[in-house]
PDB file of N, CA and C in Angstrom:
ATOM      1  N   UNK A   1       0.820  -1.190   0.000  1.00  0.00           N
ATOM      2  CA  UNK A   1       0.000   0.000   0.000  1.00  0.00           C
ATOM      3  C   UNK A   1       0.867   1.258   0.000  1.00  0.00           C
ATOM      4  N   UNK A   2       1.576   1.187   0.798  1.00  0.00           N
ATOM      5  CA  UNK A   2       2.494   2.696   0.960  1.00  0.00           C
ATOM      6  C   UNK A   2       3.439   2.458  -0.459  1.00  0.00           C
ATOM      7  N   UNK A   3       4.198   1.471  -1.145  1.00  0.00           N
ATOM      8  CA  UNK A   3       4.663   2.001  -2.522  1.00  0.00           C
ATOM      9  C   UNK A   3       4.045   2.121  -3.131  1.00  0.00           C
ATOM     10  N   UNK A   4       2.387   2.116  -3.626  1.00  0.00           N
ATOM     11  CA  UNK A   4       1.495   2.816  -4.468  1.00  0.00           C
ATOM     12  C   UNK A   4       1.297   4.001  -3.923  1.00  0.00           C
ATOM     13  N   UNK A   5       1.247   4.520  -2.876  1.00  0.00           N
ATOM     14  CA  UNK A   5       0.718   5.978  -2.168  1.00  0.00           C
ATOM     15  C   UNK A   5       2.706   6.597  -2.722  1.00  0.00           C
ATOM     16  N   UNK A   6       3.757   6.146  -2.836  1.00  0.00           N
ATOM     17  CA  UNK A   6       4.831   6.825  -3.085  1.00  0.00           C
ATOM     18  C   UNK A   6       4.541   6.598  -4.737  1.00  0.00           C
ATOM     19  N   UNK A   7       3.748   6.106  -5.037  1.00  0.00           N
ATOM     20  CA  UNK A   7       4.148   6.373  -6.786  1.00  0.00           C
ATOM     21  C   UNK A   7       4.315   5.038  -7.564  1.00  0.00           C
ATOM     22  N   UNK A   8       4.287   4.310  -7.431  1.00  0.00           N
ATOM     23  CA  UNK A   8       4.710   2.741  -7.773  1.00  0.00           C
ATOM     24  C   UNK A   8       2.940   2.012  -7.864  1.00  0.00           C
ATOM     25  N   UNK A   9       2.731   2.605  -9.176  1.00  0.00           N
ATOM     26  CA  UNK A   9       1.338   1.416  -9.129  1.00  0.00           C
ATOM     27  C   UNK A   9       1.228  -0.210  -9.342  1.00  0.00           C
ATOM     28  N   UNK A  10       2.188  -0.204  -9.554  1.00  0.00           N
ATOM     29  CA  UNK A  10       2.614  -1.977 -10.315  1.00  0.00           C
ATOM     30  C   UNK A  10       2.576  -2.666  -8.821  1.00  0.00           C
ATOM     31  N   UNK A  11       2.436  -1.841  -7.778  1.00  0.00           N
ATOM     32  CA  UNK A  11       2.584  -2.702  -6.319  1.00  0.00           C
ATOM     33  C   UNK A  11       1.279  -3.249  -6.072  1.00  0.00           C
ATOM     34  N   UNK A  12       0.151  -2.391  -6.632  1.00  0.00           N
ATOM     35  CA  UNK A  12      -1.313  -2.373  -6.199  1.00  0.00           C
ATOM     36  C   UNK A  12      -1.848  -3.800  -6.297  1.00  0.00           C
ATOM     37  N   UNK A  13      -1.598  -4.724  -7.271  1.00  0.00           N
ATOM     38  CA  UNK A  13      -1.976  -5.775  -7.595  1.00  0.00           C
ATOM     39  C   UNK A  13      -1.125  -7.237  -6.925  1.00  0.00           C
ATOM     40  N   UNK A  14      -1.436  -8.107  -5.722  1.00  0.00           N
ATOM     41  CA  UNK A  14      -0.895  -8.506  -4.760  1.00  0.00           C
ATOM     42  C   UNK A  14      -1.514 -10.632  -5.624  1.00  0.00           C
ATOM     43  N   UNK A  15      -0.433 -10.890  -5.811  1.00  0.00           N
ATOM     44  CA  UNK A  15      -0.479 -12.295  -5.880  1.00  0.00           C
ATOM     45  C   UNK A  15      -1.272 -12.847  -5.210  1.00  0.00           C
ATOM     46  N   UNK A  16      -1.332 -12.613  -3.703  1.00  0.00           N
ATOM     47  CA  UNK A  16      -2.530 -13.852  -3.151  1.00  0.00           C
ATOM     48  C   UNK A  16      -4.432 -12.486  -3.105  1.00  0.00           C
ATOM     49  N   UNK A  17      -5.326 -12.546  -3.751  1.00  0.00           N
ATOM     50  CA  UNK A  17      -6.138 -12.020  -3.977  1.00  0.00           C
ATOM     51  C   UNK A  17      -6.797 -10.876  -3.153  1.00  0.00           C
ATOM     52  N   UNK A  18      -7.203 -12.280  -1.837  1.00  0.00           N
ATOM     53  CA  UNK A  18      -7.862 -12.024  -0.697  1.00  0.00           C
ATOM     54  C   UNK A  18      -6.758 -11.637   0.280  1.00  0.00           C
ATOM     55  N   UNK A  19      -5.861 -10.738   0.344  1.00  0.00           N
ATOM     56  CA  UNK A  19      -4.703 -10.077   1.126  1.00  0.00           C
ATOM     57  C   UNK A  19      -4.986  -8.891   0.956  1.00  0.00           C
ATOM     58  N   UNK A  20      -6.097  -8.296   1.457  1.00  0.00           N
ATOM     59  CA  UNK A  20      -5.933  -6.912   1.212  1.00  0.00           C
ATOM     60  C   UNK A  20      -6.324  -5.781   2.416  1.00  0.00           C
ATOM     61  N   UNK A  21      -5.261  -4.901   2.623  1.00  0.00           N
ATOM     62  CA  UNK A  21      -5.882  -4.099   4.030  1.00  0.00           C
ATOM     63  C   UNK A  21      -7.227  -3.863   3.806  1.00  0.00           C
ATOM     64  N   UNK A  22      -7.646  -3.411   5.637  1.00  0.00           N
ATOM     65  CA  UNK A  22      -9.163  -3.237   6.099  1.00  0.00           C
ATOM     66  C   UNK A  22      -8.642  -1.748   5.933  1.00  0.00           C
ATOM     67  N   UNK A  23     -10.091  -0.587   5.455  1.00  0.00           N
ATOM     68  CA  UNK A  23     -10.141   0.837   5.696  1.00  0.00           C
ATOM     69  C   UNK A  23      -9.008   1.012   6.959  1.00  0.00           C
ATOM     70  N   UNK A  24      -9.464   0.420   7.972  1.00  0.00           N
ATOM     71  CA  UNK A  24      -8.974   0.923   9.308  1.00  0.00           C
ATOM     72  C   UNK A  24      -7.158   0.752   9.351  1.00  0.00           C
ATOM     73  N   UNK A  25      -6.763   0.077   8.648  1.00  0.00           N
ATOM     74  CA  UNK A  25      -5.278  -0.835   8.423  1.00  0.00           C
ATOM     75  C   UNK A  25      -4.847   0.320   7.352  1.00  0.00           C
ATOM     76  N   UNK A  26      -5.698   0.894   6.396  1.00  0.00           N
ATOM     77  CA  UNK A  26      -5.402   1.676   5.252  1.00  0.00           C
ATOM     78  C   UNK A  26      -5.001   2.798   6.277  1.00  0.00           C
ATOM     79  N   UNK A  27      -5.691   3.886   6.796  1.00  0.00           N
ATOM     80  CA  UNK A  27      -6.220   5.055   7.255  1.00  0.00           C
ATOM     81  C   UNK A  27      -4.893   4.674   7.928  1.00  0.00           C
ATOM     82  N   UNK A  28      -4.705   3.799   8.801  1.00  0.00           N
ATOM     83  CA  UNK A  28      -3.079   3.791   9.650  1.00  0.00           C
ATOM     84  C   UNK A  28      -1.844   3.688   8.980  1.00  0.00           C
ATOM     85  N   UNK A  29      -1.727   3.349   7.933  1.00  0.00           N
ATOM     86  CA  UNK A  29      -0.822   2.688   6.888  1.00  0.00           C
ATOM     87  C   UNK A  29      -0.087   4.477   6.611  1.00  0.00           C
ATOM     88  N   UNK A  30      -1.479   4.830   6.100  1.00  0.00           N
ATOM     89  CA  UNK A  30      -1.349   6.218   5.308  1.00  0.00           C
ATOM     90  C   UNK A  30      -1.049   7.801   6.168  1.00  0.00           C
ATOM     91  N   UNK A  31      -1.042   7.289   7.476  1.00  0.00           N
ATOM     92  CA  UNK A  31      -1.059   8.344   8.689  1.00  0.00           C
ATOM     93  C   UNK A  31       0.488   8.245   9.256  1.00  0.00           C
ATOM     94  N   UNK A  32       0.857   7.092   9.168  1.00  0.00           N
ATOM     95  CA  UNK A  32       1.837   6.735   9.371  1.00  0.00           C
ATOM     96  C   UNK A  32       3.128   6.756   8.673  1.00  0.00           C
ATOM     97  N   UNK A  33       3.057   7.113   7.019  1.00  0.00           N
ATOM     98  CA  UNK A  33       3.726   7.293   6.168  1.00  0.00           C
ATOM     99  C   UNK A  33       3.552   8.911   6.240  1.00  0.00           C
ATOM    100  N   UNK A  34       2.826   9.451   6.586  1.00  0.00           N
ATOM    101  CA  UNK A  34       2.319  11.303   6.227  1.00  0.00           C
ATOM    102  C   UNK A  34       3.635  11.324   7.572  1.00  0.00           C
ATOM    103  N   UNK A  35       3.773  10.946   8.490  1.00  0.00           N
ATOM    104  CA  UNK A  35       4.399  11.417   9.817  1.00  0.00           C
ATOM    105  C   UNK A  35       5.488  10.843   9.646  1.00  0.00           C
ATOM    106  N   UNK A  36       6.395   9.903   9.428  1.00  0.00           N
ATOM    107  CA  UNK A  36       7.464   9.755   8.575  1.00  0.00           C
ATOM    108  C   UNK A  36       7.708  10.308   7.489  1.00  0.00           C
ATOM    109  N   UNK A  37       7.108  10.699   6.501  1.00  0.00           N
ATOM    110  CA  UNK A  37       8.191  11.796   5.592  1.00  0.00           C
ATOM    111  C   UNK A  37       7.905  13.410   5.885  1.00  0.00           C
ATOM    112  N   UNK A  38       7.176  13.720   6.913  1.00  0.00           N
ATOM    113  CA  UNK A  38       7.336  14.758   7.915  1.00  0.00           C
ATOM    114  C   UNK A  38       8.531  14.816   8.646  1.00  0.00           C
ATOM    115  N   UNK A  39       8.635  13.789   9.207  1.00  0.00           N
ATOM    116  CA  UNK A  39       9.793  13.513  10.107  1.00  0.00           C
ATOM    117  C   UNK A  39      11.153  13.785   9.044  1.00  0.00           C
ATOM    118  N   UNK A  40      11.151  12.695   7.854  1.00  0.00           N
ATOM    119  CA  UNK A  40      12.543  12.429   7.277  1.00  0.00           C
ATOM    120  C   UNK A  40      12.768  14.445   6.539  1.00  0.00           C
ATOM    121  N   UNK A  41      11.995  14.712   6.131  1.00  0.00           N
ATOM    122  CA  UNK A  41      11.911  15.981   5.266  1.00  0.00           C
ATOM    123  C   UNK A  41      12.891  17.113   6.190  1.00  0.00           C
ATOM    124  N   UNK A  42      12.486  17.150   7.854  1.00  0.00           N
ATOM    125  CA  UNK A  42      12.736  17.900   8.302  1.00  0.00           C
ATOM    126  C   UNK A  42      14.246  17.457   9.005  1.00  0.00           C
ATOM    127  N   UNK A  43      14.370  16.252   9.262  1.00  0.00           N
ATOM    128  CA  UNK A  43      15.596  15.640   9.824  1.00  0.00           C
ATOM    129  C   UNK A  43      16.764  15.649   8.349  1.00  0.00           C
ATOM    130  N   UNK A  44      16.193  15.669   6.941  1.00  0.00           N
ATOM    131  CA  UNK A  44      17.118  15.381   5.680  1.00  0.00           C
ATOM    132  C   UNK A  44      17.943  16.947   5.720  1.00  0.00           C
ATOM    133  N   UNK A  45      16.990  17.579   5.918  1.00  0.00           N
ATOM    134  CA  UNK A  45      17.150  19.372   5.948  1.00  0.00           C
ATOM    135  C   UNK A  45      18.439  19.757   6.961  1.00  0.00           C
ATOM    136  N   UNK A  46      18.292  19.020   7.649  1.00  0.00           N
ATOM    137  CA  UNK A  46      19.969  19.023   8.676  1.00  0.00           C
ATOM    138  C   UNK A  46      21.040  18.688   8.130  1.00  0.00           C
ATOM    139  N   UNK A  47      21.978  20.138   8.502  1.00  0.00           N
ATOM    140  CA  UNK A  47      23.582  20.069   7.736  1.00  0.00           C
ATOM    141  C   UNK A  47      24.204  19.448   8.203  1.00  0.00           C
ATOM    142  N   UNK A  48      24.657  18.822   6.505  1.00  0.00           N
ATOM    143  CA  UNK A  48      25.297  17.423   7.135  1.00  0.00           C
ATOM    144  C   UNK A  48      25.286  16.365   7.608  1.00  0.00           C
ATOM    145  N   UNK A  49      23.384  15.722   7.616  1.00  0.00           N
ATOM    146  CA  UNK A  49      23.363  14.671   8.316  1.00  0.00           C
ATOM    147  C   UNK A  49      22.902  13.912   7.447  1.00  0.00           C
ATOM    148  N   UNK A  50      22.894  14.119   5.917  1.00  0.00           N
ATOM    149  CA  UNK A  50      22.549  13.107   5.100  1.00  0.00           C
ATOM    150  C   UNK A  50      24.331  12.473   3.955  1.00  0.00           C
ATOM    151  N   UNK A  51      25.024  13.410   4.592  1.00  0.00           N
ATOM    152  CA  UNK A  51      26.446  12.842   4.462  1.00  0.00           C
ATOM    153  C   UNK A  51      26.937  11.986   5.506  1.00  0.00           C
ATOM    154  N   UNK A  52      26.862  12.386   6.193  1.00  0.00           N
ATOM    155  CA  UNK A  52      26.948  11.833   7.950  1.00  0.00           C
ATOM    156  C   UNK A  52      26.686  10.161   7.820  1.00  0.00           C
ATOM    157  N   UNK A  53      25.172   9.935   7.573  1.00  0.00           N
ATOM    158  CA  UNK A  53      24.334   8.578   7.110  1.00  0.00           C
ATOM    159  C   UNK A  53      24.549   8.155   5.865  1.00  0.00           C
ATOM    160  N   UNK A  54      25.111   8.604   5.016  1.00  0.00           N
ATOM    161  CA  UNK A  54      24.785   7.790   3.655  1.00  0.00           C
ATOM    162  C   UNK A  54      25.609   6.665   3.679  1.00  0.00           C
ATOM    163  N   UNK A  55      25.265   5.883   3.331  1.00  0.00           N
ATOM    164  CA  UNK A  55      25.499   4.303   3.369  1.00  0.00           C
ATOM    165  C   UNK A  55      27.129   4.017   2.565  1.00  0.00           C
TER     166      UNK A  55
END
């Protein structure tokens, strides 16, 4: 669910049929991704700390 909400529709369609989040599983999925790239946006914005971390 969250790599179709980033852009990736080819994720939407799930091999086993009947695997699919409830509204309530969605609504958390999607609240939860809004507050993580809140988080990363404002933590990436720090000098120097995406040199610091890069792999």
């Amino acid at each position: 669910h969250m790599m179709v909400l980033k852009g990736n529709p080819e994720y939407r369609l799930h091999f086993n049929e009947t695997d699919a989040l409830t509204d309530s599983q969605r609504g958390y999925a999607d609240a939860q991704l809004k507050l993580f790239d809140s988080w990363y946006a404002q933590w990436s914005r720090q000098p120097g700390v995406v040199q610091r971390y890069a792999a």
